[in-house]
Protein backbone atom coordinates (compact mmCIF):
# COMPACT_ATOMS: atom_id res chain seq x y z
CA UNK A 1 83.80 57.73 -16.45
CA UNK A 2 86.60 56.06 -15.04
CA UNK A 3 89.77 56.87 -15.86
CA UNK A 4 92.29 54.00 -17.72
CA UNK A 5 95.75 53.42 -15.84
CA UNK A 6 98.65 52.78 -18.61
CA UNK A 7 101.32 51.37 -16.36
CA UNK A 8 101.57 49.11 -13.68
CA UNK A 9 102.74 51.73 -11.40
CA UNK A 10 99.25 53.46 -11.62
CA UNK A 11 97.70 50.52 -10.97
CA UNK A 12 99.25 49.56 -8.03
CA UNK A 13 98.35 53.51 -6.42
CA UNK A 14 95.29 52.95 -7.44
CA UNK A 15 94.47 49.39 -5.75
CA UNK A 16 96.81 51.07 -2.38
CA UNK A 17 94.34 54.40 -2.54
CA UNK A 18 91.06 51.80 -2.72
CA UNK A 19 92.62 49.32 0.30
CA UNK A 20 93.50 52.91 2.19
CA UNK A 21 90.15 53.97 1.46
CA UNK A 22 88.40 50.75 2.47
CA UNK A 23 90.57 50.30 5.90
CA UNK A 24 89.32 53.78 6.70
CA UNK A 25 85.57 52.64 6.09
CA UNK A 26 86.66 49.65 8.58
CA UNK A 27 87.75 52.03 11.30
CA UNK A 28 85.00 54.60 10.92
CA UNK A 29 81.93 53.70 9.97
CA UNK A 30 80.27 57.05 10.05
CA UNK A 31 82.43 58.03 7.20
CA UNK A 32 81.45 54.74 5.51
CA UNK A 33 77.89 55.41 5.58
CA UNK A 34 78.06 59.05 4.30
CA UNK A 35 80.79 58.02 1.16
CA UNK A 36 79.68 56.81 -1.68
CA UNK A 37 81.58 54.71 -4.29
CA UNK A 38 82.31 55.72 -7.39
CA UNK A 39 81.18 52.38 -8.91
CA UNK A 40 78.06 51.51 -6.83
CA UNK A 41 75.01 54.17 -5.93
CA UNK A 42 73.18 54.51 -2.79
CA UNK A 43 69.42 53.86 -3.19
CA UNK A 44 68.73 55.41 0.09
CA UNK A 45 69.47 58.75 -1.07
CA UNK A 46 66.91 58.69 -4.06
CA UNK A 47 63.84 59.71 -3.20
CA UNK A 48 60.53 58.01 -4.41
CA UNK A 49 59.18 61.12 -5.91
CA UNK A 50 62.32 61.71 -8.13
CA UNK A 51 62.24 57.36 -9.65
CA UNK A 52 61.02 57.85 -13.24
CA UNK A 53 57.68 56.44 -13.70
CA UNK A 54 56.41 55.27 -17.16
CA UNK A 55 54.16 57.12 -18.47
CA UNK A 56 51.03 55.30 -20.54
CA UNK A 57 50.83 55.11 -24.39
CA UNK A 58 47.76 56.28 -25.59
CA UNK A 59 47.02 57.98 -29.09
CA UNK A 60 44.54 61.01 -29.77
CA UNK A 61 41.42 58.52 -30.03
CA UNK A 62 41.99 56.94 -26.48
CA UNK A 63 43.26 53.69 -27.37
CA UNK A 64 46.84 52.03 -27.05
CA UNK A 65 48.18 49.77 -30.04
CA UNK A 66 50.14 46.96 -29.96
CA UNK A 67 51.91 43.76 -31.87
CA UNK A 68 51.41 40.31 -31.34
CA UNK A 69 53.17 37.04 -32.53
CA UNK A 70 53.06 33.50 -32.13
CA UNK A 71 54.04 31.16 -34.75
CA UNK A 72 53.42 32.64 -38.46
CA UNK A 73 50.54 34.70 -37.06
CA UNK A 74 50.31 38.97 -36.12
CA UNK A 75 48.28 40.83 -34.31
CA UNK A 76 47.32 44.40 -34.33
CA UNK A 77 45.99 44.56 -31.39
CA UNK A 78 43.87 48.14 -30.19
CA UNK A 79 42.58 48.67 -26.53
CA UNK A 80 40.18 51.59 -25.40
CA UNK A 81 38.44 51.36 -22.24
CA UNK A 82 34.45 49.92 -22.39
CA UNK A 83 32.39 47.20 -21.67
CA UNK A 84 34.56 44.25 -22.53
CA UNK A 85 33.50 43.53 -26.41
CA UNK A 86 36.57 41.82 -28.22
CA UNK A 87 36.27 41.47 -32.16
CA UNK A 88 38.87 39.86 -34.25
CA UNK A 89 38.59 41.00 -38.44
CA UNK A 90 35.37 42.83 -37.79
CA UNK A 91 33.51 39.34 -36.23
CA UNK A 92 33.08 38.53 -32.58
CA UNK A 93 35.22 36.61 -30.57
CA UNK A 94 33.03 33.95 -30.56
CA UNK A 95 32.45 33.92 -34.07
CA UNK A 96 36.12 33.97 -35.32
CA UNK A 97 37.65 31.75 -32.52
CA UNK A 98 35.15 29.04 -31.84
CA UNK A 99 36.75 26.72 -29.83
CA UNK A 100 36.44 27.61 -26.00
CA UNK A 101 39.85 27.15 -25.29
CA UNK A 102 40.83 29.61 -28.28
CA UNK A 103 38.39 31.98 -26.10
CA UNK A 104 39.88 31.20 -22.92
CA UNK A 105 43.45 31.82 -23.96
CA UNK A 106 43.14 35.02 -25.43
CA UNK A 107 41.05 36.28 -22.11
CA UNK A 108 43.88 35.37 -19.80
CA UNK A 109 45.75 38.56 -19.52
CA UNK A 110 42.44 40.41 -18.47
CA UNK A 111 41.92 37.94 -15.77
CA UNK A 112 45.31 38.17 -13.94
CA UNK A 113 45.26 41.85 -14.08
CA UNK A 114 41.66 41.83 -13.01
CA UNK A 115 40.53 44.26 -15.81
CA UNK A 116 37.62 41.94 -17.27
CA UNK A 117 34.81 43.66 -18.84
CA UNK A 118 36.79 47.32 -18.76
CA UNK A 119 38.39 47.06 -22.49
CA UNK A 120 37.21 47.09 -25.51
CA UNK A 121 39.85 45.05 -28.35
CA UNK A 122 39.92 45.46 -31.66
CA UNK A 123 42.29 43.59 -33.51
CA UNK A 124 43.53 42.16 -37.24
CA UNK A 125 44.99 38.75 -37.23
CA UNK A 126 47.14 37.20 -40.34
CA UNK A 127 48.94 34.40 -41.20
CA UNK A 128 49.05 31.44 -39.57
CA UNK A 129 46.24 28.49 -37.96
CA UNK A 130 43.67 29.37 -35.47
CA UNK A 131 45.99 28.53 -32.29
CA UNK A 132 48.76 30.61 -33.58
CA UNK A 133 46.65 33.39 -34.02
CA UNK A 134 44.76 32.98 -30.28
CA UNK A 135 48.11 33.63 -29.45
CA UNK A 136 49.21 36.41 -31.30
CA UNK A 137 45.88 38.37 -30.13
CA UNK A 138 46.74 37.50 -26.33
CA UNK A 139 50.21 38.30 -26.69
CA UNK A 140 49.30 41.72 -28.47
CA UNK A 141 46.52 42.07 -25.42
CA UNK A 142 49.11 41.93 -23.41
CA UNK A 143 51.74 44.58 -24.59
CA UNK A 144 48.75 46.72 -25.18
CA UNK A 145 47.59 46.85 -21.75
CA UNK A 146 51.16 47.41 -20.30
CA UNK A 147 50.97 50.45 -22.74
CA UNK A 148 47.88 51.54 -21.17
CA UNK A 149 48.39 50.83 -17.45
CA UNK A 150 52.18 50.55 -17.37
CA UNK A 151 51.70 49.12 -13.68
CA UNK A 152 50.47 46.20 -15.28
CA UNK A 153 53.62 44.90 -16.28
CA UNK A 154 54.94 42.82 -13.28
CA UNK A 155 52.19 40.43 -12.87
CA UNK A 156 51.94 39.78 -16.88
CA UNK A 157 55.41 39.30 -16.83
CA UNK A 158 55.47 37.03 -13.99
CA UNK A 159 52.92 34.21 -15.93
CA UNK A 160 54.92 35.12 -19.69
CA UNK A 161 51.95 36.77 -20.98
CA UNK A 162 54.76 39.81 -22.45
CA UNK A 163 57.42 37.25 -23.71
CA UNK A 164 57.00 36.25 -27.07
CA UNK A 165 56.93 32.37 -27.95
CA UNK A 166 59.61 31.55 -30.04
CA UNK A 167 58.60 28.04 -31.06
CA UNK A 168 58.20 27.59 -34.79
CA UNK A 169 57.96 24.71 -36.97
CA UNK A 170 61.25 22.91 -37.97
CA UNK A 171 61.76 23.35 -42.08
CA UNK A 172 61.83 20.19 -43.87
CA UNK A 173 65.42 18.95 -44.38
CA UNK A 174 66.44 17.38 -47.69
CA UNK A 175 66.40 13.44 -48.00
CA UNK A 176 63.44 13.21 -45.36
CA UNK A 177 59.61 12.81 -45.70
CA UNK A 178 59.12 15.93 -42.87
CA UNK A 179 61.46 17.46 -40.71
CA UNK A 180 62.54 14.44 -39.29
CA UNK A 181 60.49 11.39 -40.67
CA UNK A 182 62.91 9.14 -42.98
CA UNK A 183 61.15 7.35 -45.91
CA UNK A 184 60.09 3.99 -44.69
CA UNK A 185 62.72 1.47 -44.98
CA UNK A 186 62.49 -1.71 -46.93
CA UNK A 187 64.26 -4.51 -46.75
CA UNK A 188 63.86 -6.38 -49.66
């Protein structure tokens, strides 16, 4: 760590020492290129072998879990690799979310990453409507294959796939029909 000056005194040799240091750098740059400062680090020097890499998630039976949310609805969300069959409370996908768009929704992480047809899901939805739950399940898709192919992450992050949507309905207030319809107003 860096250590605190108390007085101005030590401040001032401290900014002189950085200015000396940094006309030197001016002057020389061979000097400038092998020093490094204390505040910033040279990426150059790491190699590629030594950058941590993230290693996958995956529990004794093969599969990676994961949470989704959207609205009042969860997901629990399980991923194994297979041939691409997707059932939501022990029925089908096209059984429990019957609307195409429902279906189309919760596919879209598999089709940016280019993985359609290689997982199996298996998932338990609660709470909430149909369209809050399509969410959920492709929000919890989408953490669990991060989990499972951490490399996976930039281009799910890049279309919001991993970011969870915060939008929930606005509580009724007091004096008003909804959350923001008045009673109708009469006149007379």
């Amino acid at each position: 760590m860096v250590e605190e000056k108390k007085t101005l005194e030590d401040l001032g040799e401290a900014v002189a020492a950085k200015s000396a240091a940094v006309a030197q750098a001016a002057e020389n740059p061979e000097i400038a290129k092998n020093s490094v400062d204390e505040n910033t680090v040279e990426t150059s020097s790491i190699a590629p072998d030594e950058i941590a890499k993230v290693e996958p998630i995956i529990d004794e039976l093969g599969r990676s879990y994961a949470t989704g949310k959207r609205k009042n609805a969860i997901a629990r969300v399980w991923i194994k690799p297979g041939s691409g069959k997707i059932s939501v409370n022990g029925k089908s996908l096209e059984v429990y979310f019957a609307r195409p768009v429902l279906r189309m929704m919760i596919n879209q992480p598999f089709g940016v990453t280019e993985r359609n047809d290689r997982y199996d899901v298996s998932c338990t939805v609660t709470g909430g409507g149909l369209s809050g739950q399509a969410g959920a399940v492709r929000h919890g898709i989408s953490r669990a294959l991060v989990f499972y192919e951490p490399e996976l992450r930039s281009p799910l992050k890049k279309e919001g796939f991993l970011t969870r949507d915060s939008r929930v309905v606005e509580r009724k207030k007091y004096g008003r029909k909804k959350a923001r319809r008045s009673f109708q107003f009469s006149k007379r």
